[in-house]
N, C-alpha and C. Protein backbone atom coordinates (compact mmCIF):
# COMPACT_ATOMS: atom_id res chain seq x y z
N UNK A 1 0.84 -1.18 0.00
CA UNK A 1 0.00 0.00 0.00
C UNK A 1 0.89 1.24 0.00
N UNK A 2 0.69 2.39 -0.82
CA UNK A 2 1.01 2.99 -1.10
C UNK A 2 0.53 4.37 -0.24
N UNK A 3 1.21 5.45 0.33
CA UNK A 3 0.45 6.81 0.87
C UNK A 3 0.84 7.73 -0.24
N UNK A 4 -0.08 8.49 -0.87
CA UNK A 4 0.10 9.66 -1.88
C UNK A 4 0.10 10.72 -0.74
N UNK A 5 1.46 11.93 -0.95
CA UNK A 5 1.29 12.83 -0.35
C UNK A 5 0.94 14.12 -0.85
N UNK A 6 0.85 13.73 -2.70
CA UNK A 6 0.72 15.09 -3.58
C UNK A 6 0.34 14.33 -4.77
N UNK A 7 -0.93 14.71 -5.19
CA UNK A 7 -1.81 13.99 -5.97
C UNK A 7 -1.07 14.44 -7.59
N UNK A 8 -0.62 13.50 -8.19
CA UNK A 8 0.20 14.18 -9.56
C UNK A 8 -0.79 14.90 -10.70
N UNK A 9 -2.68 14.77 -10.14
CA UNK A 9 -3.20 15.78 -10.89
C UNK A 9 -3.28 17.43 -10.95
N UNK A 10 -2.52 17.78 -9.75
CA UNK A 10 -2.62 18.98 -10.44
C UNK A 10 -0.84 19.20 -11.10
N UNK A 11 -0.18 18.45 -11.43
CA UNK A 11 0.91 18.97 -12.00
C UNK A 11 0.53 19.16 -13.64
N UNK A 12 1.85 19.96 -14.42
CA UNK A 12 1.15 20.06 -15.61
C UNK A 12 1.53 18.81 -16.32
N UNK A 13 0.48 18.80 -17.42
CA UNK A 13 -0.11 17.75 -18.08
C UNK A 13 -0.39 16.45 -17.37
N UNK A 14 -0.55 16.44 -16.18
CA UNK A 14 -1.04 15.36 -15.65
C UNK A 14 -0.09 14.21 -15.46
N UNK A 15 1.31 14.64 -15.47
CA UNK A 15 2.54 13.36 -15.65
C UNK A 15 3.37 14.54 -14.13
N UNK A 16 4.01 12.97 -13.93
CA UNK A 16 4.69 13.79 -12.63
C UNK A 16 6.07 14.85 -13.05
N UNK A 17 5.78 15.81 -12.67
CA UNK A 17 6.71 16.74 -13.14
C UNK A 17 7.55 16.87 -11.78
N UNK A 18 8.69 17.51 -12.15
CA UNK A 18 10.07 17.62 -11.10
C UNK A 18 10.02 17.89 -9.51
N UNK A 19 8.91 19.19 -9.57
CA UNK A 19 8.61 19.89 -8.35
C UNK A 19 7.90 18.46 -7.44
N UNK A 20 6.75 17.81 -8.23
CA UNK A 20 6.10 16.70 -7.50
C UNK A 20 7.10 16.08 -7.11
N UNK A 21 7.57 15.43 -8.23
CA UNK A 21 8.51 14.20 -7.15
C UNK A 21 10.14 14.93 -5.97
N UNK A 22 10.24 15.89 -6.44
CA UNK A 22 10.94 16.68 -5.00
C UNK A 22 10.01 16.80 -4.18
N UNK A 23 8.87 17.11 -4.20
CA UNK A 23 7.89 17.47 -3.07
C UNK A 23 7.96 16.27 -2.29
N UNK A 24 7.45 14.86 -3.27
CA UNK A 24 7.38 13.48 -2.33
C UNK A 24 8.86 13.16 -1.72
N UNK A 25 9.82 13.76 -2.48
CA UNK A 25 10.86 13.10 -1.93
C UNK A 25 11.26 13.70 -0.60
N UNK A 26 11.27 14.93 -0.58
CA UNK A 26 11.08 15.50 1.01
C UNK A 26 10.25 15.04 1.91
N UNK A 27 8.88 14.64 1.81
CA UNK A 27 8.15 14.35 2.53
C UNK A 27 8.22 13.28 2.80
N UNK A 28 9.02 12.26 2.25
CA UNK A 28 9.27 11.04 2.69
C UNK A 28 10.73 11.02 3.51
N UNK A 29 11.70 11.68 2.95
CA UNK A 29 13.27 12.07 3.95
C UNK A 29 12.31 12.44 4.94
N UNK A 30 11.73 13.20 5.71
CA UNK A 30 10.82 14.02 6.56
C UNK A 30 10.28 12.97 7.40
N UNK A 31 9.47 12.03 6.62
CA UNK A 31 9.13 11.12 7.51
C UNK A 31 10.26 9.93 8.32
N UNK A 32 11.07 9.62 6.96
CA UNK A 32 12.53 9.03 7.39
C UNK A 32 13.25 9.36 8.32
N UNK A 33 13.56 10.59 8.79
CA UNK A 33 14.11 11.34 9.77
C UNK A 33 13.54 11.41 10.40
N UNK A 34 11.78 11.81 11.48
CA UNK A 34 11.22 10.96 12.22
C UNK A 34 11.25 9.61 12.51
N UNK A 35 11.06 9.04 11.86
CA UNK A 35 11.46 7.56 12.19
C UNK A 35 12.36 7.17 12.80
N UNK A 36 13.44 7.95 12.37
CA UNK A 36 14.85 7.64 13.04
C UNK A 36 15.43 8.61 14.20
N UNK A 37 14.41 9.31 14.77
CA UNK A 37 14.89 10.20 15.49
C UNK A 37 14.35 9.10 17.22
N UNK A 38 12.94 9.03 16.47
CA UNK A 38 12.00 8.14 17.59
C UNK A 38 12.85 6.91 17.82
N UNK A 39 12.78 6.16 16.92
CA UNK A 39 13.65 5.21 17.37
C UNK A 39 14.67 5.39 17.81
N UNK A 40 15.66 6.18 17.89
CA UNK A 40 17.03 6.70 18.90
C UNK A 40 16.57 6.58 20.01
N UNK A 41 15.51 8.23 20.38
CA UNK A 41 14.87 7.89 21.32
C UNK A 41 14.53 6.71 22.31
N UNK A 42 13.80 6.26 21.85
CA UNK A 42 13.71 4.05 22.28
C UNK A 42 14.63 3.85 22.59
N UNK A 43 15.80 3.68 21.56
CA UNK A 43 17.16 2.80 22.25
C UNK A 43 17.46 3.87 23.15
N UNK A 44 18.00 4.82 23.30
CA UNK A 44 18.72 5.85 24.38
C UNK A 44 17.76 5.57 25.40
N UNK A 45 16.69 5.69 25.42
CA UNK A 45 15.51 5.14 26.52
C UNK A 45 15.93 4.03 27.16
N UNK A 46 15.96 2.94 26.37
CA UNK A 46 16.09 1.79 27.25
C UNK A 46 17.16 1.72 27.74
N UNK A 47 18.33 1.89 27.02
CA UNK A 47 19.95 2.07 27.20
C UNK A 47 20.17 3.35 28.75
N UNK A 48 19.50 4.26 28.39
CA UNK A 48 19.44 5.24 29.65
C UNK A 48 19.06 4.39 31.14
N UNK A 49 17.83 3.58 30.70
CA UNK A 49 17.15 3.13 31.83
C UNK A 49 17.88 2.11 32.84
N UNK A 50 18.38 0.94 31.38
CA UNK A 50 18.82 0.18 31.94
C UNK A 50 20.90 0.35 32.41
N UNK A 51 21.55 1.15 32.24
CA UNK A 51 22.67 1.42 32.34
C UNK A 51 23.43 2.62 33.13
N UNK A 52 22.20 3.93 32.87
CA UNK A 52 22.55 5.12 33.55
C UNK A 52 22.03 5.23 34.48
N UNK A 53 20.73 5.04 34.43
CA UNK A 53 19.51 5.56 35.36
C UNK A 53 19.92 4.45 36.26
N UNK A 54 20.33 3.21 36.40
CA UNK A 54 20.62 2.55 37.90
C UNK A 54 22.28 3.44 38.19
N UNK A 55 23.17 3.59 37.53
CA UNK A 55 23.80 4.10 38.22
C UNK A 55 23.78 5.32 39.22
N UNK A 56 22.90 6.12 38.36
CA UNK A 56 22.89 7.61 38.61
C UNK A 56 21.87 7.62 40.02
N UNK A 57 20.73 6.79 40.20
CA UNK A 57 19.95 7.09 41.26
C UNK A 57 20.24 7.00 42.21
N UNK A 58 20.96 6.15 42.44
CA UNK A 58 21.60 6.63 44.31
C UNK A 58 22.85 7.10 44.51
N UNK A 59 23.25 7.62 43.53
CA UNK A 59 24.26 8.90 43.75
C UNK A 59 23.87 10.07 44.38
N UNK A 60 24.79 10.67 45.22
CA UNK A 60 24.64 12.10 45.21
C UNK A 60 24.65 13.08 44.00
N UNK A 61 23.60 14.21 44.17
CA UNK A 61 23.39 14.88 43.01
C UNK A 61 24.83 15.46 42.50
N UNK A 62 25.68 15.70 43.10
CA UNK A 62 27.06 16.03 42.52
C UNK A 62 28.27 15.48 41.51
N UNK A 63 27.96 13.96 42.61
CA UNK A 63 28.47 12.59 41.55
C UNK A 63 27.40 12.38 40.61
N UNK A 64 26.67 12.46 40.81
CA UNK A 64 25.57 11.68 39.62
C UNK A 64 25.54 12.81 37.93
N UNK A 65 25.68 14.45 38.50
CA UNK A 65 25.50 15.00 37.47
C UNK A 65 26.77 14.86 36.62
N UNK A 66 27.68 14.70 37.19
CA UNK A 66 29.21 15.14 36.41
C UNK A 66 29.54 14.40 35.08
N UNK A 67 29.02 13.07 34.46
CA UNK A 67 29.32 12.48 33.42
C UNK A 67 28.26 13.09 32.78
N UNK A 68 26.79 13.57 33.06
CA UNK A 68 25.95 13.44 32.28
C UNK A 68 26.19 15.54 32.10
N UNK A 69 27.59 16.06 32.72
CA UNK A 69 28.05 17.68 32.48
C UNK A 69 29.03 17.29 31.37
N UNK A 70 29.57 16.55 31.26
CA UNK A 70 30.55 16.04 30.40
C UNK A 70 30.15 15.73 29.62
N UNK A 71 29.27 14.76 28.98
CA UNK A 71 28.40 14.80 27.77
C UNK A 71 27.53 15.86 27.05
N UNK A 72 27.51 16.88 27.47
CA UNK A 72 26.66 18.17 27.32
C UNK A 72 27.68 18.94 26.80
N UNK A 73 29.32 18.91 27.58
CA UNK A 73 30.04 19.63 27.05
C UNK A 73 30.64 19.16 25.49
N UNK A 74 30.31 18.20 25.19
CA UNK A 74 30.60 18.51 23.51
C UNK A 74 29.78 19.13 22.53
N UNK A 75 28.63 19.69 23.03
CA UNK A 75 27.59 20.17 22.55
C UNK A 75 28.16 21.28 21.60
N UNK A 76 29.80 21.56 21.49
CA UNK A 76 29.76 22.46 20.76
C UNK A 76 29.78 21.72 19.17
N UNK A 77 29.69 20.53 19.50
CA UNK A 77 29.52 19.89 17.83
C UNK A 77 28.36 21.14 17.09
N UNK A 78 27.34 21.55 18.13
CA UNK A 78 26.14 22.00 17.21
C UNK A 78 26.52 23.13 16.28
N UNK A 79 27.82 23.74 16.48
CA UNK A 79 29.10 24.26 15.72
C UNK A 79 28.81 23.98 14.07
N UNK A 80 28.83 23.30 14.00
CA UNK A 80 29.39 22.85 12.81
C UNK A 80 27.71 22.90 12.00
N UNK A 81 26.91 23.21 12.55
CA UNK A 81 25.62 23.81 11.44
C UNK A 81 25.65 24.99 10.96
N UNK A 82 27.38 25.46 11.19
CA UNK A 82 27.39 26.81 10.03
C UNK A 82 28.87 26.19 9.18
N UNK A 83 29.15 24.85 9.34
CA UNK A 83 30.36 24.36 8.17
C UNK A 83 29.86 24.30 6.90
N UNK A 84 30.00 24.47 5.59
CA UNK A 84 30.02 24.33 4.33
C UNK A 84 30.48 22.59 4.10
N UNK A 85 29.80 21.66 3.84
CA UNK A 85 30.03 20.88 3.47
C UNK A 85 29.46 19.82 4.80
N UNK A 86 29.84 20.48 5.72
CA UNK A 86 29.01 19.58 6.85
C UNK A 86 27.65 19.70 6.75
N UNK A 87 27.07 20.95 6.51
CA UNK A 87 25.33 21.13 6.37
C UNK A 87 25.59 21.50 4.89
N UNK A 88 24.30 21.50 3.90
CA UNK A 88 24.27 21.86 2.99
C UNK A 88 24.03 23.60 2.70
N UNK A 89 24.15 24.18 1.56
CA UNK A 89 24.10 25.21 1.99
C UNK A 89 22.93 26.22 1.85
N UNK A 90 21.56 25.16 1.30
CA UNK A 90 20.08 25.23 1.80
C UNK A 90 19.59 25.67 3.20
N UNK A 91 20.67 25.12 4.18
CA UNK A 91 19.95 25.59 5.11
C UNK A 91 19.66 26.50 6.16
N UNK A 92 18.60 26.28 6.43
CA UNK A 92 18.22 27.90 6.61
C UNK A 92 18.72 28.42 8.09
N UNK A 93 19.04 29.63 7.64
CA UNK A 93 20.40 29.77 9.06
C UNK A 93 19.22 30.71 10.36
N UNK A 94 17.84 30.96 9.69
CA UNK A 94 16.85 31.18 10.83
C UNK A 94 17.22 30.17 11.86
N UNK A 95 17.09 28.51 11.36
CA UNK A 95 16.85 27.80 12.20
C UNK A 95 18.47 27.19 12.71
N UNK A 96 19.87 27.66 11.86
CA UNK A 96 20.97 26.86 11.97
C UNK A 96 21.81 28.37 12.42
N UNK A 97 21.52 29.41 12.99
CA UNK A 97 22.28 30.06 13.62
C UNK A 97 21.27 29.94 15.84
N UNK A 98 20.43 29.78 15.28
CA UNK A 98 19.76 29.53 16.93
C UNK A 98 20.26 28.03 17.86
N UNK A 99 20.33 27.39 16.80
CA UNK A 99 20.78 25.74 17.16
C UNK A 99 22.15 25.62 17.32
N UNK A 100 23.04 26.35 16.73
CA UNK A 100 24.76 26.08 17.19
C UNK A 100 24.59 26.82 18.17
N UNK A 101 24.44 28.61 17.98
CA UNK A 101 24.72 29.29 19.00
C UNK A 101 23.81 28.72 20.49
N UNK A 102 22.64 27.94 20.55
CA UNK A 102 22.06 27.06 21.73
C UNK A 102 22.95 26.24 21.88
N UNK A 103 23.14 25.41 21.47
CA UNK A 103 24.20 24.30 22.31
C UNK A 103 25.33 24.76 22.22
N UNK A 104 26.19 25.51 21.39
CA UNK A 104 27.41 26.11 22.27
C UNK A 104 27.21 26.83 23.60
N UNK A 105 25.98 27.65 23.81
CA UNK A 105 25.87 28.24 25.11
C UNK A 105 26.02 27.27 26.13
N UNK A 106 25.08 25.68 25.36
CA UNK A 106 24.80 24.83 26.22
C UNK A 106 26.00 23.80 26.76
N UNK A 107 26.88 24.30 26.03
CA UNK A 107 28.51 23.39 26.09
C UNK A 107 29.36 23.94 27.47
N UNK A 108 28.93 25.21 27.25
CA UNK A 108 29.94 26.12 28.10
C UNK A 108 29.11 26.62 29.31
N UNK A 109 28.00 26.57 29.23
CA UNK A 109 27.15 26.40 30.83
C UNK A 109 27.53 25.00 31.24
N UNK A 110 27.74 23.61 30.46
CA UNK A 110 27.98 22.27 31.13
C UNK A 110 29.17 22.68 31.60
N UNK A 111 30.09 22.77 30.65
CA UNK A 111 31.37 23.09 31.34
C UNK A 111 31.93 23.88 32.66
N UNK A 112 30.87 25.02 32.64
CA UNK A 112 30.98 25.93 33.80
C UNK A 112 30.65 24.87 35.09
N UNK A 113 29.40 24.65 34.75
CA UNK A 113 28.89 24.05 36.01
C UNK A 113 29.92 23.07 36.38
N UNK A 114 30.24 22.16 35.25
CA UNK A 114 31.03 21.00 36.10
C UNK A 114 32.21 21.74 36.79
N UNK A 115 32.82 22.64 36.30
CA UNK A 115 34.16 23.40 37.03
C UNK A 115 33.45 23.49 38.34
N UNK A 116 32.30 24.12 38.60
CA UNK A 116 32.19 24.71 40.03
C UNK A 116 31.11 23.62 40.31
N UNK A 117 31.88 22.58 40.47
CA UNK A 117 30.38 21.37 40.98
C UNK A 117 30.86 21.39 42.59
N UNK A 118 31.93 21.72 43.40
CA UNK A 118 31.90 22.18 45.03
C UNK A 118 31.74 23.55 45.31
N UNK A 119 31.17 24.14 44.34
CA UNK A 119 31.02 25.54 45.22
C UNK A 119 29.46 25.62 45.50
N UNK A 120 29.25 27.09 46.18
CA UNK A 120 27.51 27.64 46.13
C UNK A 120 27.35 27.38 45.22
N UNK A 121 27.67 27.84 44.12
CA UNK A 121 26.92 28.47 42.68
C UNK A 121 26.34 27.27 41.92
N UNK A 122 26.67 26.12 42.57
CA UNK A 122 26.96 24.43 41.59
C UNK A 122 25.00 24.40 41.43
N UNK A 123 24.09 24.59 42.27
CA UNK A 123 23.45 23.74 41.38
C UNK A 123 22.58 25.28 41.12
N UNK A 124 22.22 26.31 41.30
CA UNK A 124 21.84 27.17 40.67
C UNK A 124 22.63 26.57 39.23
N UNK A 125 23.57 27.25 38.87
CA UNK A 125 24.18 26.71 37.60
C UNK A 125 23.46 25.83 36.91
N UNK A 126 23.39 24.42 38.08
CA UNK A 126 22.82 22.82 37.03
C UNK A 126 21.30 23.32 36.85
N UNK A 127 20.55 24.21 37.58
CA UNK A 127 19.58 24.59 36.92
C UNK A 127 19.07 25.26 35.82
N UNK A 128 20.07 26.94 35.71
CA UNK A 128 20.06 27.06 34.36
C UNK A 128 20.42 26.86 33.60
N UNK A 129 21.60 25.98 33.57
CA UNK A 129 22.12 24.92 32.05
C UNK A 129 20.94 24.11 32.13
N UNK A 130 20.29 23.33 32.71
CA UNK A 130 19.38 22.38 32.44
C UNK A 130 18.36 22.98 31.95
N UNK A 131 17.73 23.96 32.55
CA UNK A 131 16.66 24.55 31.31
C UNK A 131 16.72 25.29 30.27
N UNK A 132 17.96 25.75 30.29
CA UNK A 132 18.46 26.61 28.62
C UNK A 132 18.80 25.38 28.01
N UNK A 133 19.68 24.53 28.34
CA UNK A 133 19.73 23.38 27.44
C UNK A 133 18.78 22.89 27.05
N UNK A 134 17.83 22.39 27.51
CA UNK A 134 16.60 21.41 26.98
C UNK A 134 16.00 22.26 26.33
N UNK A 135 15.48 23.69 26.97
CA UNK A 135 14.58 24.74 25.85
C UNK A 135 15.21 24.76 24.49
N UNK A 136 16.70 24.82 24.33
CA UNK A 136 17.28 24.99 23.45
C UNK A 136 17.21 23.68 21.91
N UNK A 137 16.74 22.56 22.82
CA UNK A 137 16.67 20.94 21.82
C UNK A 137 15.48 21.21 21.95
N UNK A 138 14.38 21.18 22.30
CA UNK A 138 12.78 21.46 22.23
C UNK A 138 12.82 22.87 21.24
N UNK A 139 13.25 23.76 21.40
CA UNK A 139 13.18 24.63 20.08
C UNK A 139 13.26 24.66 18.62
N UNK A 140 14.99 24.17 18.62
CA UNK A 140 15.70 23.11 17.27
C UNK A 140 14.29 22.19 16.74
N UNK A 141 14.13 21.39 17.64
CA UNK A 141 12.87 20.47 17.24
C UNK A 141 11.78 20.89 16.64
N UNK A 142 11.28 21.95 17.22
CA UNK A 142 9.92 22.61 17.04
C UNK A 142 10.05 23.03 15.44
N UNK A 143 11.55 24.11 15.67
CA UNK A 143 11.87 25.01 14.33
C UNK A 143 12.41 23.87 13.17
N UNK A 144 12.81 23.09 13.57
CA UNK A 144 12.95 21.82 11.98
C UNK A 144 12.43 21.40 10.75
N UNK A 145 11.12 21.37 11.11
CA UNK A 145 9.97 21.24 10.40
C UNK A 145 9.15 22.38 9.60
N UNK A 146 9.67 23.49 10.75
CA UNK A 146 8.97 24.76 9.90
C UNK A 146 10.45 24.95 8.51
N UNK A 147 11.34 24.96 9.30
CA UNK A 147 12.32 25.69 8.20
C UNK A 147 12.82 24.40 7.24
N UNK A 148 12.20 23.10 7.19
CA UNK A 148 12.59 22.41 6.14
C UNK A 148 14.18 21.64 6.04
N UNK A 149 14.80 21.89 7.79
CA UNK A 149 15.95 21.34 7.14
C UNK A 149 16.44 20.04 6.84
N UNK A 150 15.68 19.03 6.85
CA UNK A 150 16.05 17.68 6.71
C UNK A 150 16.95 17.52 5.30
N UNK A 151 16.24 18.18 4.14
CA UNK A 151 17.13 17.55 2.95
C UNK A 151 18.39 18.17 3.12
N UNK A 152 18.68 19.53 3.81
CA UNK A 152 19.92 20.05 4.24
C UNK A 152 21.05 20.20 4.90
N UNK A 153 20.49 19.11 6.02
CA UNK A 153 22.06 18.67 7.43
C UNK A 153 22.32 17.90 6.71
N UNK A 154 23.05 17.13 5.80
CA UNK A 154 23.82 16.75 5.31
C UNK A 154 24.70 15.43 6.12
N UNK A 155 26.03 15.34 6.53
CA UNK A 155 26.51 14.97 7.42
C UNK A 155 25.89 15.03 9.19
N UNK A 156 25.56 16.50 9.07
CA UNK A 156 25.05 17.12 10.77
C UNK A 156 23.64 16.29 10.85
N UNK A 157 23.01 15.74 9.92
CA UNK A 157 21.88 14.51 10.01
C UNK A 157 22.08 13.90 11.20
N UNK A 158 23.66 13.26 11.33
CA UNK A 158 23.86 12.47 12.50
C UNK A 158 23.98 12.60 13.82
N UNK A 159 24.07 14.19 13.90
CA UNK A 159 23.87 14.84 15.43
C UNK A 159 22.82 14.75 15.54
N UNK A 160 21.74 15.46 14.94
CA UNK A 160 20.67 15.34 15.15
C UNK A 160 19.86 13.90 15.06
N UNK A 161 19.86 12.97 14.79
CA UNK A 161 19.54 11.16 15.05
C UNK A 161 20.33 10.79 16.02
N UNK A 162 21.04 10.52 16.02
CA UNK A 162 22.00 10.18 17.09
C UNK A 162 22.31 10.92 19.00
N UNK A 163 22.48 11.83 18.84
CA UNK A 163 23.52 12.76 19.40
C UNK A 163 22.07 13.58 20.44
N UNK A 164 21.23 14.11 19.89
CA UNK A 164 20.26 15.22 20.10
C UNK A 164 19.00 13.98 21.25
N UNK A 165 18.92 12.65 21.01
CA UNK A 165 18.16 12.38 21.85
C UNK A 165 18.81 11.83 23.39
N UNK A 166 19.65 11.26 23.01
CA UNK A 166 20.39 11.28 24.33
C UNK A 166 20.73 12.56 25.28
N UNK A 167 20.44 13.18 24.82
CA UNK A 167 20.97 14.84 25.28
C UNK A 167 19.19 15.41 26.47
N UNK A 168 18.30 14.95 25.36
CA UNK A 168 16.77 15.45 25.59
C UNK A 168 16.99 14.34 27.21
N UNK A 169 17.21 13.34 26.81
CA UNK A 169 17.10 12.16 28.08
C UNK A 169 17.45 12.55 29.08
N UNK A 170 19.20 13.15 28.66
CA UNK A 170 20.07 13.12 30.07
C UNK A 170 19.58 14.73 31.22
N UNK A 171 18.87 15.61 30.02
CA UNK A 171 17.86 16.40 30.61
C UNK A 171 16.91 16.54 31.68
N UNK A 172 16.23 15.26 30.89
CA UNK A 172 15.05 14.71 31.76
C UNK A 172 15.49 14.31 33.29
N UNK A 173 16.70 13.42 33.24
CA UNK A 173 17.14 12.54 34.33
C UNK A 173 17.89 13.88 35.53
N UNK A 174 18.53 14.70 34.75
CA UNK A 174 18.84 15.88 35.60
C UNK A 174 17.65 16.40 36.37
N UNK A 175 16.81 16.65 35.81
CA UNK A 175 15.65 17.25 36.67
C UNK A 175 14.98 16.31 37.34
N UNK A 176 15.08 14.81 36.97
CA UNK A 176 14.53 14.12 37.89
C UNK A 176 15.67 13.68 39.65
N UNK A 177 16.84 14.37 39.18
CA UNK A 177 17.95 13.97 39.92
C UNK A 177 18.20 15.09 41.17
N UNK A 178 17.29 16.85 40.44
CA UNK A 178 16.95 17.84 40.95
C UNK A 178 16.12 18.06 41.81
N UNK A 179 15.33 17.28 41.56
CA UNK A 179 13.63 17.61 42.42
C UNK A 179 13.96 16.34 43.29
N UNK A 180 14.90 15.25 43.07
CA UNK A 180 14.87 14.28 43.93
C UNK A 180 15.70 14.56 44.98
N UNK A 181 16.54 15.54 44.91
CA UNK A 181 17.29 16.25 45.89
C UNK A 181 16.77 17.54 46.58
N UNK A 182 15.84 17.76 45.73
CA UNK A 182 15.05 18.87 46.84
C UNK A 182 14.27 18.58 48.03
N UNK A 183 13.67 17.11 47.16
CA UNK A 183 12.35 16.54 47.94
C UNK A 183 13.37 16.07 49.64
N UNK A 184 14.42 15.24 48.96
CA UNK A 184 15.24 15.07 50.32
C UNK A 184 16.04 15.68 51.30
N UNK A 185 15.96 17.59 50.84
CA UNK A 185 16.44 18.64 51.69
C UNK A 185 15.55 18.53 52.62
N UNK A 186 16.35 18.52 53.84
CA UNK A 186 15.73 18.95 55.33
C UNK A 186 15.15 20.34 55.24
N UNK A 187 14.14 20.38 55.74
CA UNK A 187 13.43 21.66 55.72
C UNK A 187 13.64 22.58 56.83
């Protein structure tokens, strides 16, 4: 069974002309790249659950955050969505100057924080890296679809499948690692 996403009658003369089958072919990369984003998701899910998430829960919030500050700090890969040849050069820098310059912020808030993980400042810090970071991959996400860039990351495809859901996860687990340390502050 077949899904039509662009009926080839209104092209001219009724034969599929160029624009149609670019149209389907995006809309199917589009769906392809969902597919493969979700499924990351899944595996990093289960892989998170079953490998991190027992380590990390009965750690102290200090030990527990520091590998998952260290993984955040390469975030300046998101860098490279203004390389020539790494992204194509379709894409649209609305959505590929907000997404490097976010996770580089988000590289160098991990980095900060982990430097000062014994001082005051340590988890103020893990709080606003944790919500500029995640706002920052929930944005990218949101803006993807509007600005079309799938046929255009090129290589940077693989940050984003790969790289971008583990990141959303180790998010999640921070704030669950946050509120689980609040709940257990003496009042």
């Amino acid at each position: 069974m077949t899904i039509q996403f662009l009926s080839y009658d209104n092209c001219l003369f009724s034969s599929p002309c160029f624009l149609c089958i670019l149209n389907i072919l995006i809309m199917e990369t589009t769906i392809f790249f969902g597919i493969s984003v979700l499924t990351s998701l899944i595996v990093w899910n289960k892989i998170s659950k079953k490998y991190f998430w027992l380590q990390f829960k009965d750690l102290e919030l200090k030990k527990a955050v520091q590998p998952i500050l260290i993984l955040h700090s390469f975030r300046f890969a998101g860098l490279s969505f203004f390389i020539p040849g790494v992204v194509h050069a379709g894409l649209n820098p609305a959505w590929a100057i907000p997404a490097a310059l976010g996770d580089f912020t988000a590289a160098i808030l991990a980095f900060i924080t982990l430097s000062l993980v014994n001082s005051v400042s340590f988890k103020p810090l893990l709080w606003i890296f944790n919500v500029l970071g995640l706002i920052d991959l929930l944005v990218a996400f949101i803006d993807g679809p509007r600005y079309n860039i799938v046929p255009f990351l090129g290589p940077a495809y693989y940050i984003v499948i790969l790289y971008v859901p583990i990141l959303v996860l180790t998010h999640l687990m921070v704030f669950k690692l946050l509120l689980r340390n609040e709940a257990l502050q003496p009042r």
